[in-house]
N, C-alpha and C. Protein backbone atom coordinates (compact mmCIF):
# COMPACT_ATOMS: atom_id res chain seq x y z
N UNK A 1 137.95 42.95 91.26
CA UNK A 1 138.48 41.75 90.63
C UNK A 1 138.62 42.00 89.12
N UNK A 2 139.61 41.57 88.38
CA UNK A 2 140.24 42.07 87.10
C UNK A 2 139.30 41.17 86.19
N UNK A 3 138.92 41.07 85.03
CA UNK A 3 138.17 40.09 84.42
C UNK A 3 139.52 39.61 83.48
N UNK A 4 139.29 38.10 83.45
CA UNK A 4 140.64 37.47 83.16
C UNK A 4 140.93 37.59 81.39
N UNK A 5 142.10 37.84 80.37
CA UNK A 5 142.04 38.30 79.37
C UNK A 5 140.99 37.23 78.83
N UNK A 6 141.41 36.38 79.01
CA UNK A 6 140.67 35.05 77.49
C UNK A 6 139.49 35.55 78.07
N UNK A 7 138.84 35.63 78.79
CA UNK A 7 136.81 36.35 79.38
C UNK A 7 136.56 37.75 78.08
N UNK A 8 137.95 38.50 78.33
CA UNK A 8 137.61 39.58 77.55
C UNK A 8 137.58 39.52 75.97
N UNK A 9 138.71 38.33 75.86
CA UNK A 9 138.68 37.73 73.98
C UNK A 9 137.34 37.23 73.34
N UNK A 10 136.66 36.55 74.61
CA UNK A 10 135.86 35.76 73.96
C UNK A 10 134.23 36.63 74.14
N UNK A 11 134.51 37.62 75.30
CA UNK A 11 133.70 38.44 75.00
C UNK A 11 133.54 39.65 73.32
N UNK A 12 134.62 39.89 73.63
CA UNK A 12 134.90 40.56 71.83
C UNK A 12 134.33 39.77 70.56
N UNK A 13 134.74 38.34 70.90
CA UNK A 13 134.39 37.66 69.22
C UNK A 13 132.87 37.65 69.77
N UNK A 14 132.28 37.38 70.58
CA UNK A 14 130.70 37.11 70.62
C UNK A 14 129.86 38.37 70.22
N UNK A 15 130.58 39.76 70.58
CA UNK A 15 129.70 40.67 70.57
C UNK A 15 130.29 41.35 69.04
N UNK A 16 131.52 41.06 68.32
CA UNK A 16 131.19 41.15 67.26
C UNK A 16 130.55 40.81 65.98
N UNK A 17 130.16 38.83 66.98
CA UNK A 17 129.22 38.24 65.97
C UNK A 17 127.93 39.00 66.08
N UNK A 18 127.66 39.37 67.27
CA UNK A 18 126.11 39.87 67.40
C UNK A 18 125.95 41.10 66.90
N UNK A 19 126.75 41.86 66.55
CA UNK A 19 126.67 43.05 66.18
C UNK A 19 126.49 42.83 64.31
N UNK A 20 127.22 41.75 64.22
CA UNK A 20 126.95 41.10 62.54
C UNK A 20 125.96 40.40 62.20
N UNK A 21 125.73 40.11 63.14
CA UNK A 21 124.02 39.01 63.44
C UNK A 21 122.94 39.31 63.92
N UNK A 22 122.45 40.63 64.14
CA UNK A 22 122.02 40.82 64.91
C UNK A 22 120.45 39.63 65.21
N UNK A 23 119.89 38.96 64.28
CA UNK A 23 118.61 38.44 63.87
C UNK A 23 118.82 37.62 64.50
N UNK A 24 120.08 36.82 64.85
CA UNK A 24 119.98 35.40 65.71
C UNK A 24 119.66 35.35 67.22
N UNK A 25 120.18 36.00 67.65
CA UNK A 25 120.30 36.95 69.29
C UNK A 25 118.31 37.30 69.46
N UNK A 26 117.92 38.18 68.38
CA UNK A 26 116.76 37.99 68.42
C UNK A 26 115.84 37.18 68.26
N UNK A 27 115.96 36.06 67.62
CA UNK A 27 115.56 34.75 67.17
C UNK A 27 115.37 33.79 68.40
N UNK A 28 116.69 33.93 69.19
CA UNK A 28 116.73 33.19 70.36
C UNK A 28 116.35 34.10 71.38
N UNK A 29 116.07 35.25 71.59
CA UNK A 29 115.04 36.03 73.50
C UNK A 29 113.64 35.60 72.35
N UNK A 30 113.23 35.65 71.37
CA UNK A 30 112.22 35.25 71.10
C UNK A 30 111.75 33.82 71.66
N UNK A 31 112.56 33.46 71.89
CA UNK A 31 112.24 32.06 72.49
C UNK A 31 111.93 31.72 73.72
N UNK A 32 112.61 32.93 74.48
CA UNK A 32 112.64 32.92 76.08
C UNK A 32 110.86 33.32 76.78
N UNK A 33 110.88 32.76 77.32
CA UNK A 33 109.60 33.19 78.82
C UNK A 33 109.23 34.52 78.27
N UNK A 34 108.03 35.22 78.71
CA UNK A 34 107.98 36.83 78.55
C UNK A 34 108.86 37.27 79.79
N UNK A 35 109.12 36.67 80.82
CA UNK A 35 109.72 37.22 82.41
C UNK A 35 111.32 37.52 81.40
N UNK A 36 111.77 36.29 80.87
CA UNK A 36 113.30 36.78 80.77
C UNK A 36 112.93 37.43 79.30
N UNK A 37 112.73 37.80 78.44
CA UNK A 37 112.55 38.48 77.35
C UNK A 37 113.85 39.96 77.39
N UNK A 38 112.51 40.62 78.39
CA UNK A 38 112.65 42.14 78.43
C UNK A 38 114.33 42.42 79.04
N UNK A 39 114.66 41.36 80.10
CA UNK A 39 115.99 41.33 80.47
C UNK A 39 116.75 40.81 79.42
N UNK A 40 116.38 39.97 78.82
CA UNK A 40 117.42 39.40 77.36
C UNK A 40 118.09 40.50 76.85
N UNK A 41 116.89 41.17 76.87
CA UNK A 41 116.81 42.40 75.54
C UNK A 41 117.86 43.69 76.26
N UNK A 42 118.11 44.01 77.30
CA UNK A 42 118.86 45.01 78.14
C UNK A 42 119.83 44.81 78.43
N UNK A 43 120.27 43.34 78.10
CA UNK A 43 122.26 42.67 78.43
C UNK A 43 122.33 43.01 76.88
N UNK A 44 121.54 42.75 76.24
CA UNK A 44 122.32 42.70 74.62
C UNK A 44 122.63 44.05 74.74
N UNK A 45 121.44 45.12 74.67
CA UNK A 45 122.17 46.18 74.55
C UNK A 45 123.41 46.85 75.06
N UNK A 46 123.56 46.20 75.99
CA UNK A 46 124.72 46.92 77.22
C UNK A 46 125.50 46.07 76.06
N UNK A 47 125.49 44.99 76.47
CA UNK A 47 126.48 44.20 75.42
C UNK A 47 127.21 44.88 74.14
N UNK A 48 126.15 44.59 73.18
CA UNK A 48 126.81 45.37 71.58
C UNK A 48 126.42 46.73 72.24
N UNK A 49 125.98 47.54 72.74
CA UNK A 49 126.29 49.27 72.81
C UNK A 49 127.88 49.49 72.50
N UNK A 50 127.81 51.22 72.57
CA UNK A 50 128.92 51.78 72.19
C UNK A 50 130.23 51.89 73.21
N UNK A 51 129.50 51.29 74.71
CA UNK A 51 130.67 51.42 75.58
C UNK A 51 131.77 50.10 75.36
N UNK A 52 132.61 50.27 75.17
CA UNK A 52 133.40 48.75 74.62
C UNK A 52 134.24 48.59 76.54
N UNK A 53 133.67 48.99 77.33
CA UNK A 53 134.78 49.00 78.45
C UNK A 53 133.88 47.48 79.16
N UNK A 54 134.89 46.89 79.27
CA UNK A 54 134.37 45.32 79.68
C UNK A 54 134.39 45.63 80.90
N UNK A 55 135.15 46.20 82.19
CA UNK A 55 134.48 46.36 83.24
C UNK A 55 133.39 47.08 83.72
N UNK A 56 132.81 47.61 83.14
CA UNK A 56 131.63 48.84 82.85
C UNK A 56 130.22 48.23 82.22
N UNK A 57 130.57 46.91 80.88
CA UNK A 57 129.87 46.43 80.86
C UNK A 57 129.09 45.15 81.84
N UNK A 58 130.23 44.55 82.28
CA UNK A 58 129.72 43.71 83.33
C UNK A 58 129.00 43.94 84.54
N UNK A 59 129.67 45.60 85.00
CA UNK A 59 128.92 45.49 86.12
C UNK A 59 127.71 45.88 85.82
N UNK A 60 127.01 46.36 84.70
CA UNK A 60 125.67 46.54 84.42
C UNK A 60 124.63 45.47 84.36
N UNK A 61 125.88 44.88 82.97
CA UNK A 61 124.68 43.53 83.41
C UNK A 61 124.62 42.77 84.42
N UNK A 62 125.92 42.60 85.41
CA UNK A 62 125.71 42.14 86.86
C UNK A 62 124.53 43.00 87.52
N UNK A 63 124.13 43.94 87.31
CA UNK A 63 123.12 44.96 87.83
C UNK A 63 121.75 44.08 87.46
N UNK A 64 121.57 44.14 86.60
CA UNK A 64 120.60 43.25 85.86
C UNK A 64 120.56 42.06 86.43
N UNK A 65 121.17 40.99 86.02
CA UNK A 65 120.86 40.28 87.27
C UNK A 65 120.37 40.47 88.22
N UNK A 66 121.17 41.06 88.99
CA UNK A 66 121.34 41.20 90.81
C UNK A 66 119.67 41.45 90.71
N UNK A 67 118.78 41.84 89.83
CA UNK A 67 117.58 42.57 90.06
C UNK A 67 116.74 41.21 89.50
N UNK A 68 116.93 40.38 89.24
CA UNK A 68 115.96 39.35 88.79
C UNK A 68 115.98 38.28 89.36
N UNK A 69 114.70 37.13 89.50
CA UNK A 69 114.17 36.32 90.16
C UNK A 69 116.04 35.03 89.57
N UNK A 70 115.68 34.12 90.75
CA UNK A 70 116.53 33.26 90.15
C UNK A 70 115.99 32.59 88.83
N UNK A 71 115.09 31.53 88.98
CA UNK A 71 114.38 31.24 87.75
C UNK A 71 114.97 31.91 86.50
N UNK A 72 114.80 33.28 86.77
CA UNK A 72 114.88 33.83 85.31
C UNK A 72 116.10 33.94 84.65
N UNK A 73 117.27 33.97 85.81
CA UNK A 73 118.39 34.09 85.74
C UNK A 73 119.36 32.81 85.11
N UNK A 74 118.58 31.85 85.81
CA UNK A 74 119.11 30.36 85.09
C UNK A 74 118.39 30.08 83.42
N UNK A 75 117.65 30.68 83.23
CA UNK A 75 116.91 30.46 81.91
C UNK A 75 117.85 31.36 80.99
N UNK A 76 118.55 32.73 81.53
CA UNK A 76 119.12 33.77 80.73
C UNK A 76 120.52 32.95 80.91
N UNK A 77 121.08 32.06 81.25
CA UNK A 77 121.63 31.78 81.29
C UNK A 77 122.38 30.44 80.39
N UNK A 78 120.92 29.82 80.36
CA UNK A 78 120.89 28.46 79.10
C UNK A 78 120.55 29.36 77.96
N UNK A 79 120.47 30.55 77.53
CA UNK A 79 120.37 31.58 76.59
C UNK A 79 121.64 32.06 75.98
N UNK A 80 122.27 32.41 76.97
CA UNK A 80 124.02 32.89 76.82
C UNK A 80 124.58 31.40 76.51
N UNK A 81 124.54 30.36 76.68
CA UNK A 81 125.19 29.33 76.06
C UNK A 81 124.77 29.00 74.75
N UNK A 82 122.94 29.36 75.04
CA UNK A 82 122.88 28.66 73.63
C UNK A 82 123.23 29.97 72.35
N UNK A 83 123.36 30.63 72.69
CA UNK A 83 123.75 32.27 72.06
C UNK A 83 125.09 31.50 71.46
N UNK A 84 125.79 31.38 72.15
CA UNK A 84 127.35 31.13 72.05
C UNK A 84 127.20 30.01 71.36
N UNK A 85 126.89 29.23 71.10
CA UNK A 85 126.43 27.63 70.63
C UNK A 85 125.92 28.15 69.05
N UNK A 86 125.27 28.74 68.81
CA UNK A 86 124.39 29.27 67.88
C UNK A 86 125.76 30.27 67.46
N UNK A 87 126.01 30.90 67.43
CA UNK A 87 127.45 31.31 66.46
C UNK A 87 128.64 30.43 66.87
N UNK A 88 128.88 29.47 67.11
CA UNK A 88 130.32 28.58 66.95
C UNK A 88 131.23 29.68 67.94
N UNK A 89 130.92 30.19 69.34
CA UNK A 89 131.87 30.09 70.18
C UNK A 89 132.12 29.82 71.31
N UNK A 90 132.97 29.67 71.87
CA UNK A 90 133.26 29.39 73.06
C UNK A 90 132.15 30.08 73.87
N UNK A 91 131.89 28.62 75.00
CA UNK A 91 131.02 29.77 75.98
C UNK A 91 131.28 30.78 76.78
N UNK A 92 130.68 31.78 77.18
CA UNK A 92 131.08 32.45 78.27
C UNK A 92 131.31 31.82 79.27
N UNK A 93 131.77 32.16 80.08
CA UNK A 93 131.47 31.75 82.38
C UNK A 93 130.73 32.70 82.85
C-alpha cells in the first residue's frame, strides 16, 4: 500500500521540526510511562535518522508497534498527537 503524498508532507515538516527541536520530543517521552519511554525513544530515531525513505521508515516503526502491549501503543499514540500539537502541525494518522 503506497503511503498517500499529504502523509509524506506532513511527515517531512514534523521530522524537520524535530530534528530542529530536538528538546521538545524529549520533554514530552519524558512524560510518558517507563513501558512507553524506551519505545518513544526508537520511533524518534527511525524517525529523524538518516534513512529519509518513508516506506522503510514506517515499516520499522510499524515493527515497533506490532511488538508492544496495546496500552502502550494508545499512550504512544496521544504522544504523536501531542508531539504534533506541541510544534503547530498537523496531526499524523
Amino acid at each position: 500500500m503506497a503511503i498517500p503524498p499529504e502523509m509524506i508532507e506532513r511527515a517531512k515538516k514534523l521530522r524537520e521540526a524535530l530534528k530542529a527541536n530536538p528538546s521538545i520530543a524529549d520533554d514530552l517521552i519524558g512524560k510518558l510511562s517507563a513501558g512507553a519511554q524506551a519505545p518513544a525513544r526508537q520511533i524518534l530515531a527511525v524517525f529523524t535518522g538518516d534513512d529519509s525513505n518513508p516506506a522503510g521508515m514506517k515499516e520499522q516503526i510499524d515493527k515497533i508497534h506490532a511488538s508492544l502491549p496495546a496500552d502502550i501503543n494508545k499512550e504512544l499514540e496521544k504522544h504523536k498527537n501531542d508531539l504534533s500539537d506541541k510544534l503547530g502541525l498537523p496531526r499524523m494518522p
